[in-house]
PDB file of N, CA and C in Angstrom:
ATOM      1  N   UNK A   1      51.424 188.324 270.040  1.00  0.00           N
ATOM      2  CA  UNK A   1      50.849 188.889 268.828  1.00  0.00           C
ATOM      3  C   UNK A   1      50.258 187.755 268.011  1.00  0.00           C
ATOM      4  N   UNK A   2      49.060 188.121 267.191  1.00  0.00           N
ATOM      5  CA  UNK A   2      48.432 186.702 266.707  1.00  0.00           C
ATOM      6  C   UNK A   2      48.722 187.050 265.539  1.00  0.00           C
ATOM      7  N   UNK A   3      47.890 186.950 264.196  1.00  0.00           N
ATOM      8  CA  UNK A   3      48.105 186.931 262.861  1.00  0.00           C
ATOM      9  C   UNK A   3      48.320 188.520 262.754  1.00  0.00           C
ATOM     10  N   UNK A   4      48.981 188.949 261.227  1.00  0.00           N
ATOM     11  CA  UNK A   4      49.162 189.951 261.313  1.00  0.00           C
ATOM     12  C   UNK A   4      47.823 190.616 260.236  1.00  0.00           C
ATOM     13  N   UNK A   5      47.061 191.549 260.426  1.00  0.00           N
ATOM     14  CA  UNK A   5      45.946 191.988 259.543  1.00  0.00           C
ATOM     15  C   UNK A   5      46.543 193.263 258.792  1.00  0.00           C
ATOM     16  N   UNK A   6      45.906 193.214 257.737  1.00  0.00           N
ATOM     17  CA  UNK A   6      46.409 194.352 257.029  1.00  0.00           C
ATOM     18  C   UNK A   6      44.853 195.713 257.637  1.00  0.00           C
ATOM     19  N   UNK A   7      45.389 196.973 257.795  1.00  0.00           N
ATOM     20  CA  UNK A   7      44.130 197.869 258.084  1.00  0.00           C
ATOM     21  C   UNK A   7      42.908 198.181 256.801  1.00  0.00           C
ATOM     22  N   UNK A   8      41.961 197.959 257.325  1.00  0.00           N
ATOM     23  CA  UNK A   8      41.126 198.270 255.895  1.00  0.00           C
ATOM     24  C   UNK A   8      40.418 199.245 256.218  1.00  0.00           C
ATOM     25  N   UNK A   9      40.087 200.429 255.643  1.00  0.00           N
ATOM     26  CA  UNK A   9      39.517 201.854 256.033  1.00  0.00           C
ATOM     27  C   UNK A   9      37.907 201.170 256.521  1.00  0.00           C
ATOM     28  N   UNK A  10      37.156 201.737 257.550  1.00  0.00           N
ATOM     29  CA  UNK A  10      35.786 201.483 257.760  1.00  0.00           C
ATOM     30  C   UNK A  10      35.317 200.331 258.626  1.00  0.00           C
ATOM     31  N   UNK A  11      36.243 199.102 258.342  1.00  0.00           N
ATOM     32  CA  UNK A  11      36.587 198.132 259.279  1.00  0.00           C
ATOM     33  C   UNK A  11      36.404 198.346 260.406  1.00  0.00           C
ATOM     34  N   UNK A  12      35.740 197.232 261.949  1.00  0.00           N
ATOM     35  CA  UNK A  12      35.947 197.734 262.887  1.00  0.00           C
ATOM     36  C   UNK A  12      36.597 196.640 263.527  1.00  0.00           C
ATOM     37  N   UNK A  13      37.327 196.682 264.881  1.00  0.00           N
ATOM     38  CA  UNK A  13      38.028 195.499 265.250  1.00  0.00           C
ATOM     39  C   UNK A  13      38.193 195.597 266.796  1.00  0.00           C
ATOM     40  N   UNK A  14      38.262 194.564 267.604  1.00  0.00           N
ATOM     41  CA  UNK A  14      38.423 194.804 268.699  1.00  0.00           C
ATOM     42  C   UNK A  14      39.537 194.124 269.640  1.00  0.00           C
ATOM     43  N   UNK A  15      40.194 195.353 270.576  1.00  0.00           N
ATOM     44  CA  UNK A  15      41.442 195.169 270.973  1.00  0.00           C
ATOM     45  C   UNK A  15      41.398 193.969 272.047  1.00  0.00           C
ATOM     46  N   UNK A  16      42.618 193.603 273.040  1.00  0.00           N
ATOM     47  CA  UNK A  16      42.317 192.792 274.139  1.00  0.00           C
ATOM     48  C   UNK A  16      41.708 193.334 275.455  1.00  0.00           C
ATOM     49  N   UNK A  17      41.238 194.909 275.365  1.00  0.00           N
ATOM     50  CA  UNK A  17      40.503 195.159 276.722  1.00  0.00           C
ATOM     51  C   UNK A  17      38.696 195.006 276.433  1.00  0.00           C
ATOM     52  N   UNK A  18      38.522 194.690 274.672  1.00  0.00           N
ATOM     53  CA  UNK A  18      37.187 194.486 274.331  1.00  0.00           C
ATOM     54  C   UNK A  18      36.648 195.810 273.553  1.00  0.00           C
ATOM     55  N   UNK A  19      37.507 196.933 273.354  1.00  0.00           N
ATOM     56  CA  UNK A  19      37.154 198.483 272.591  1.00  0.00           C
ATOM     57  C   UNK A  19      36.693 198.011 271.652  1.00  0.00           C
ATOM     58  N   UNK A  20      35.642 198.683 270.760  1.00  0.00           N
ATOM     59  CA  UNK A  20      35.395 198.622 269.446  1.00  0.00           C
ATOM     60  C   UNK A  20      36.480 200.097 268.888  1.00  0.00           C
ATOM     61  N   UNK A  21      37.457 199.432 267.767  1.00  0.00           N
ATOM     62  CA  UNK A  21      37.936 200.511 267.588  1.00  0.00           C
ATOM     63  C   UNK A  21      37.653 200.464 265.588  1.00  0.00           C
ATOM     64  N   UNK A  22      37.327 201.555 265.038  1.00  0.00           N
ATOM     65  CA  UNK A  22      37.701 201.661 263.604  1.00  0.00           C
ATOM     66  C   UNK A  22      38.643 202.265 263.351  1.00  0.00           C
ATOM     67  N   UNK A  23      38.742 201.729 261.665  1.00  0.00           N
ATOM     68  CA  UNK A  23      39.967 201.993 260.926  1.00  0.00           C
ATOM     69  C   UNK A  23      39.447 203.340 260.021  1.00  0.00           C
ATOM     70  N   UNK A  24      39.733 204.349 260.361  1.00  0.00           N
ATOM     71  CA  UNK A  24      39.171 205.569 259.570  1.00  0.00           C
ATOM     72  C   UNK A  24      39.981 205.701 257.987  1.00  0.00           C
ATOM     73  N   UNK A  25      41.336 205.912 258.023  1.00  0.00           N
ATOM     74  CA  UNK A  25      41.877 205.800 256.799  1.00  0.00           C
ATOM     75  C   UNK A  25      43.356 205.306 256.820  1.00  0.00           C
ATOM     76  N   UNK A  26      43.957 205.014 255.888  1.00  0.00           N
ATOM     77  CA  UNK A  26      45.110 204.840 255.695  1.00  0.00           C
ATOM     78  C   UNK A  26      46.071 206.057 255.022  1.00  0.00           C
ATOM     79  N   UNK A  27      47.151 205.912 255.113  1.00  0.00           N
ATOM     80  CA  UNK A  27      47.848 206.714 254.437  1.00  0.00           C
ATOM     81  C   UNK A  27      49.146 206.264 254.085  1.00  0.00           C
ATOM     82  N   UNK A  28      49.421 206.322 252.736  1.00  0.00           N
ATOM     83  CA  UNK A  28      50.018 205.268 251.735  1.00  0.00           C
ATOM     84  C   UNK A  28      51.063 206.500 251.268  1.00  0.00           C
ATOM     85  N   UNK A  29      52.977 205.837 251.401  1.00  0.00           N
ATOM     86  CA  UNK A  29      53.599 206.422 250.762  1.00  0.00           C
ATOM     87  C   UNK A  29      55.060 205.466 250.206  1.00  0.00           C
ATOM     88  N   UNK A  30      55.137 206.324 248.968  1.00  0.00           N
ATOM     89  CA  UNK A  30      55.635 205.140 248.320  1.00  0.00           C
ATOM     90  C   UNK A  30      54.973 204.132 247.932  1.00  0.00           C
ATOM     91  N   UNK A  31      53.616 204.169 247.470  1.00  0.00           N
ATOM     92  CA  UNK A  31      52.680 202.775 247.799  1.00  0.00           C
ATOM     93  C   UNK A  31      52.594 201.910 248.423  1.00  0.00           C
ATOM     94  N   UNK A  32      53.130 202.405 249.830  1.00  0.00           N
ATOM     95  CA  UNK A  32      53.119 201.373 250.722  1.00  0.00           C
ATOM     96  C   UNK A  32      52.379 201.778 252.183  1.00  0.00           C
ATOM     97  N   UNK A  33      51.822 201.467 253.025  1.00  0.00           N
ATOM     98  CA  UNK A  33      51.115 201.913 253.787  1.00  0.00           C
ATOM     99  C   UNK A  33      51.945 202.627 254.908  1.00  0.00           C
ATOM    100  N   UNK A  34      51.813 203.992 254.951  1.00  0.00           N
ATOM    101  CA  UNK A  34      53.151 204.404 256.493  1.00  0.00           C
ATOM    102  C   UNK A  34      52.175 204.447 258.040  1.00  0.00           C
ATOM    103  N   UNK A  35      50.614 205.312 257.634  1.00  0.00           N
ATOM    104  CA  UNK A  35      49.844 205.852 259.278  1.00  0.00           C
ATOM    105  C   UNK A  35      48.567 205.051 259.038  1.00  0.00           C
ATOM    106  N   UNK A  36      48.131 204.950 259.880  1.00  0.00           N
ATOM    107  CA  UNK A  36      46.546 203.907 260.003  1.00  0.00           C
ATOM    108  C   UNK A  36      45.952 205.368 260.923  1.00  0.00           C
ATOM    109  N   UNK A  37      45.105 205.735 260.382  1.00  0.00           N
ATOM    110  CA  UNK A  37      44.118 206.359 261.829  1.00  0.00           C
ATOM    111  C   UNK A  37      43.394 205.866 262.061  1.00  0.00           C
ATOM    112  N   UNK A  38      42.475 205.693 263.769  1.00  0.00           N
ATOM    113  CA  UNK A  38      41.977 204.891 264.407  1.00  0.00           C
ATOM    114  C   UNK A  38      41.112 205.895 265.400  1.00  0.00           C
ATOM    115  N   UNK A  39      39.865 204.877 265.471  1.00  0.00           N
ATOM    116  CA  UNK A  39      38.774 205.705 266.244  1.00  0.00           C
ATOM    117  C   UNK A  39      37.951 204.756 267.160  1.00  0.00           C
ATOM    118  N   UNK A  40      38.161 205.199 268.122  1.00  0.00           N
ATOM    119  CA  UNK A  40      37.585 204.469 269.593  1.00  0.00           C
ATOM    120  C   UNK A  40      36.344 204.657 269.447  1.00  0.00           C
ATOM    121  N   UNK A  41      35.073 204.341 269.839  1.00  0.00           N
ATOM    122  CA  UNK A  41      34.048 204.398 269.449  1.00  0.00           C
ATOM    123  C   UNK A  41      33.500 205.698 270.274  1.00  0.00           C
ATOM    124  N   UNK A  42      34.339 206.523 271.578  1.00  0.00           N
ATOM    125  CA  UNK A  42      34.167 207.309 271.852  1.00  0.00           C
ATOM    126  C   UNK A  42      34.673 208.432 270.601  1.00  0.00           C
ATOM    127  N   UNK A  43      35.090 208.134 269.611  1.00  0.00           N
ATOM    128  CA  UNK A  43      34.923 209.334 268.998  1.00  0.00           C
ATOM    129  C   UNK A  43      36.516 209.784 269.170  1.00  0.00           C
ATOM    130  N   UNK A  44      37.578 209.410 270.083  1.00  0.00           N
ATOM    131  CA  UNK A  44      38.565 209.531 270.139  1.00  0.00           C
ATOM    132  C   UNK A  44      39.796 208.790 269.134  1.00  0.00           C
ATOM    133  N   UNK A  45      40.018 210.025 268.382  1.00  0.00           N
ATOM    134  CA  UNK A  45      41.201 209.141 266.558  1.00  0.00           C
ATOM    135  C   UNK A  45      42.306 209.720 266.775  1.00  0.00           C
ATOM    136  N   UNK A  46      43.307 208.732 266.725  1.00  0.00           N
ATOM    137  CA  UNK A  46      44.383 208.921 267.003  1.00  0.00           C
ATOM    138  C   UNK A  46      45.008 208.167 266.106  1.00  0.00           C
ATOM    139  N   UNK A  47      46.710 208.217 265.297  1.00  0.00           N
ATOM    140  CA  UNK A  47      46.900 208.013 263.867  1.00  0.00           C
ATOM    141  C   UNK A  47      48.262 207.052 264.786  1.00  0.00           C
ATOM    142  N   UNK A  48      48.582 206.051 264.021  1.00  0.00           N
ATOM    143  CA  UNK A  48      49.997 204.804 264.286  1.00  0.00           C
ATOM    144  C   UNK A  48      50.750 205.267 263.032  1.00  0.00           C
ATOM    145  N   UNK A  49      52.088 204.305 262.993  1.00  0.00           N
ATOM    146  CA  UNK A  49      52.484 203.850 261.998  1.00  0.00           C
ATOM    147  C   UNK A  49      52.178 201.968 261.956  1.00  0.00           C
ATOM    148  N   UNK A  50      52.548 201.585 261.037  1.00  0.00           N
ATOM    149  CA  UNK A  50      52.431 200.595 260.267  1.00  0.00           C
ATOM    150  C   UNK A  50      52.655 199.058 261.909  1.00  0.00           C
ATOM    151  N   UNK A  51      53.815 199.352 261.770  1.00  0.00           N
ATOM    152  CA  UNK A  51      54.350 198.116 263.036  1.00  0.00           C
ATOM    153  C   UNK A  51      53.953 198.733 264.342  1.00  0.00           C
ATOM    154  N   UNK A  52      53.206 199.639 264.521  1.00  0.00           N
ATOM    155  CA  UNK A  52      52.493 200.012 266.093  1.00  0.00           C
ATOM    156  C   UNK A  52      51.371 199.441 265.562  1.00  0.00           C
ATOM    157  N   UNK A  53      50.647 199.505 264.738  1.00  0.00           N
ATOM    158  CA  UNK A  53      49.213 198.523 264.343  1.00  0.00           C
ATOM    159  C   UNK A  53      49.010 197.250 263.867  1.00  0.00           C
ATOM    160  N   UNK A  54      50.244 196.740 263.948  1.00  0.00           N
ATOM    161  CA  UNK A  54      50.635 195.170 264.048  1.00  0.00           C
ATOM    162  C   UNK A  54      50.846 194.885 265.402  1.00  0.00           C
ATOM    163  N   UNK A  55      51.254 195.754 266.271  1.00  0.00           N
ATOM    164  CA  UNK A  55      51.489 195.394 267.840  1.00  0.00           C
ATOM    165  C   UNK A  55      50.580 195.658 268.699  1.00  0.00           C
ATOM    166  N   UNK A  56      48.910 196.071 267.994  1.00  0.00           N
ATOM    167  CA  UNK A  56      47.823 196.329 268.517  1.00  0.00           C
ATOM    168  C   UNK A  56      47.055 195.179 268.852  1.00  0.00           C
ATOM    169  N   UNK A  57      47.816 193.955 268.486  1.00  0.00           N
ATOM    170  CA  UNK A  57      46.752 192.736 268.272  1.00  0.00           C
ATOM    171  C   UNK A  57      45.411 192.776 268.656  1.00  0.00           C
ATOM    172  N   UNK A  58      44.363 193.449 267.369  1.00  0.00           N
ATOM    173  CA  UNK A  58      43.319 193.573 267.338  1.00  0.00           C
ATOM    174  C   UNK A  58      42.809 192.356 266.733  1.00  0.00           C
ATOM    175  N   UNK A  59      41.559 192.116 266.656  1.00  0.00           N
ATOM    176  CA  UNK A  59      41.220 190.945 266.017  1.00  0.00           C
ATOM    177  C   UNK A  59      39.800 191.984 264.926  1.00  0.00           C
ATOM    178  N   UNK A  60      39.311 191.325 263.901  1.00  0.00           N
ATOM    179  CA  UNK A  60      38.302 192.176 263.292  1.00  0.00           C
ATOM    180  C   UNK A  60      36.868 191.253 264.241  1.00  0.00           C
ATOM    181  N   UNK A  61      36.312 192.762 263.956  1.00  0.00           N
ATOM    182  CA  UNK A  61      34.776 192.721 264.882  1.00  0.00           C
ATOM    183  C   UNK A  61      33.897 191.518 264.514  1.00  0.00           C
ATOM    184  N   UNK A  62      33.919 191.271 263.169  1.00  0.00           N
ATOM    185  CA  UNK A  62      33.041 189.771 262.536  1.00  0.00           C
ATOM    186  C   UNK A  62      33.434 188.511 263.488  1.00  0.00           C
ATOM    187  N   UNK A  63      34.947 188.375 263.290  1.00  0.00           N
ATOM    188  CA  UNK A  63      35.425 187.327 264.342  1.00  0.00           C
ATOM    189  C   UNK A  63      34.793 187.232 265.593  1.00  0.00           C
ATOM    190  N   UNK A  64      35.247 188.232 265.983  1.00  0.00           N
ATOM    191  CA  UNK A  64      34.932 188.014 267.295  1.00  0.00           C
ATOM    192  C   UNK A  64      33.629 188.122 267.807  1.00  0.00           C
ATOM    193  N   UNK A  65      32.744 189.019 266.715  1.00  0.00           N
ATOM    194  CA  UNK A  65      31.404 188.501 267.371  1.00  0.00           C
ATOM    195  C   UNK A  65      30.733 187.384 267.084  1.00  0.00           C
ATOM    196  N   UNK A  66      31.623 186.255 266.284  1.00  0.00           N
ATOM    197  CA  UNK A  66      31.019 185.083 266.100  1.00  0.00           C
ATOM    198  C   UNK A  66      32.026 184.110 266.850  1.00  0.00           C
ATOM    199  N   UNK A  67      32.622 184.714 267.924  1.00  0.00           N
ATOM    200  CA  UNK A  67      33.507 183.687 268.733  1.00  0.00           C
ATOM    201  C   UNK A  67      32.810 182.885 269.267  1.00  0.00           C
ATOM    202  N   UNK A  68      32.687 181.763 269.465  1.00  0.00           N
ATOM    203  CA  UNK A  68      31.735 180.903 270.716  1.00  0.00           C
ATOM    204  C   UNK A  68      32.092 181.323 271.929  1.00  0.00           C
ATOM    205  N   UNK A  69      34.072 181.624 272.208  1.00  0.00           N
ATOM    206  CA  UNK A  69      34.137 182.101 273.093  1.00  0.00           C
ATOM    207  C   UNK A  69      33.896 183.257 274.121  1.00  0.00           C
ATOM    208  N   UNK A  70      34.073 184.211 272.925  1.00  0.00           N
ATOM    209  CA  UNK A  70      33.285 185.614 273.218  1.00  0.00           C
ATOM    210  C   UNK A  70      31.768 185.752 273.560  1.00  0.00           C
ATOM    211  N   UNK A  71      30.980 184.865 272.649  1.00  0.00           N
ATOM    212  CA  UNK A  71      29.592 184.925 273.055  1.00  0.00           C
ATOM    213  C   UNK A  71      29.416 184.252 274.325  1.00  0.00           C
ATOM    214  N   UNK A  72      29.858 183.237 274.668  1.00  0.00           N
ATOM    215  CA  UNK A  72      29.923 182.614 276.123  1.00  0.00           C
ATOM    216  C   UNK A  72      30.645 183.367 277.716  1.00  0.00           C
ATOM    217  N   UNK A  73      31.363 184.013 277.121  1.00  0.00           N
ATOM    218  CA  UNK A  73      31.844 185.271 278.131  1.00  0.00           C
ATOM    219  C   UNK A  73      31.275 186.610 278.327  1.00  0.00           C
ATOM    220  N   UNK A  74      30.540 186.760 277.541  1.00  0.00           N
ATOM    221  CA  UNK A  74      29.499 187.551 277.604  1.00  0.00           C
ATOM    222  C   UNK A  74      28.173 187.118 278.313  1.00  0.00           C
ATOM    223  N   UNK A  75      27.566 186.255 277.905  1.00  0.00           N
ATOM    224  CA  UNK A  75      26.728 185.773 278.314  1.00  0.00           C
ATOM    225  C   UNK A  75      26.880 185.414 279.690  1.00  0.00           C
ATOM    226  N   UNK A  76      28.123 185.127 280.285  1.00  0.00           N
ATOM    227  CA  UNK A  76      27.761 184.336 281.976  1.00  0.00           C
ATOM    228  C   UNK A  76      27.807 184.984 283.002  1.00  0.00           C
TER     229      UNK A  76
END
């Protein structure tokens, strides 16, 4: 597991098989965050709790499309 990200609604991020997945909404109780829902870019949303979307080790989409590494693994 790498850093831990907090979910931000609209955000998109991508897992270790390369998915683009978004963060559709949160849902906050107690003021604290309990379900993340999540949407595969097929259109497929499916809702976590809190420590299943810490164990997603996603990285956000900005990162990684400015990885050198990613752009170089793509590219070859």
């Amino acid at each position: 597991m790498t850093t831990q990200l907090n979910p931000v609604p609209g955000d998109y991020y991508i897992n270790l098989s390369g998915q683009l997945i978004k963060v559709k909404y949160v849902l906050y109780s107690q003021s604290v965050i309990s379900r993340v829902m999540l949407e595969y870019q097929g259109s497929h949303c499916f809702n976590v709790r809190l420590d299943e979307w810490q164990w997603l080790d996603l990285k956000p989409y900005s990162e990684w499309f400015f990885d050198d590494d990613a752009i170089n693994s793509v590219s070859e």
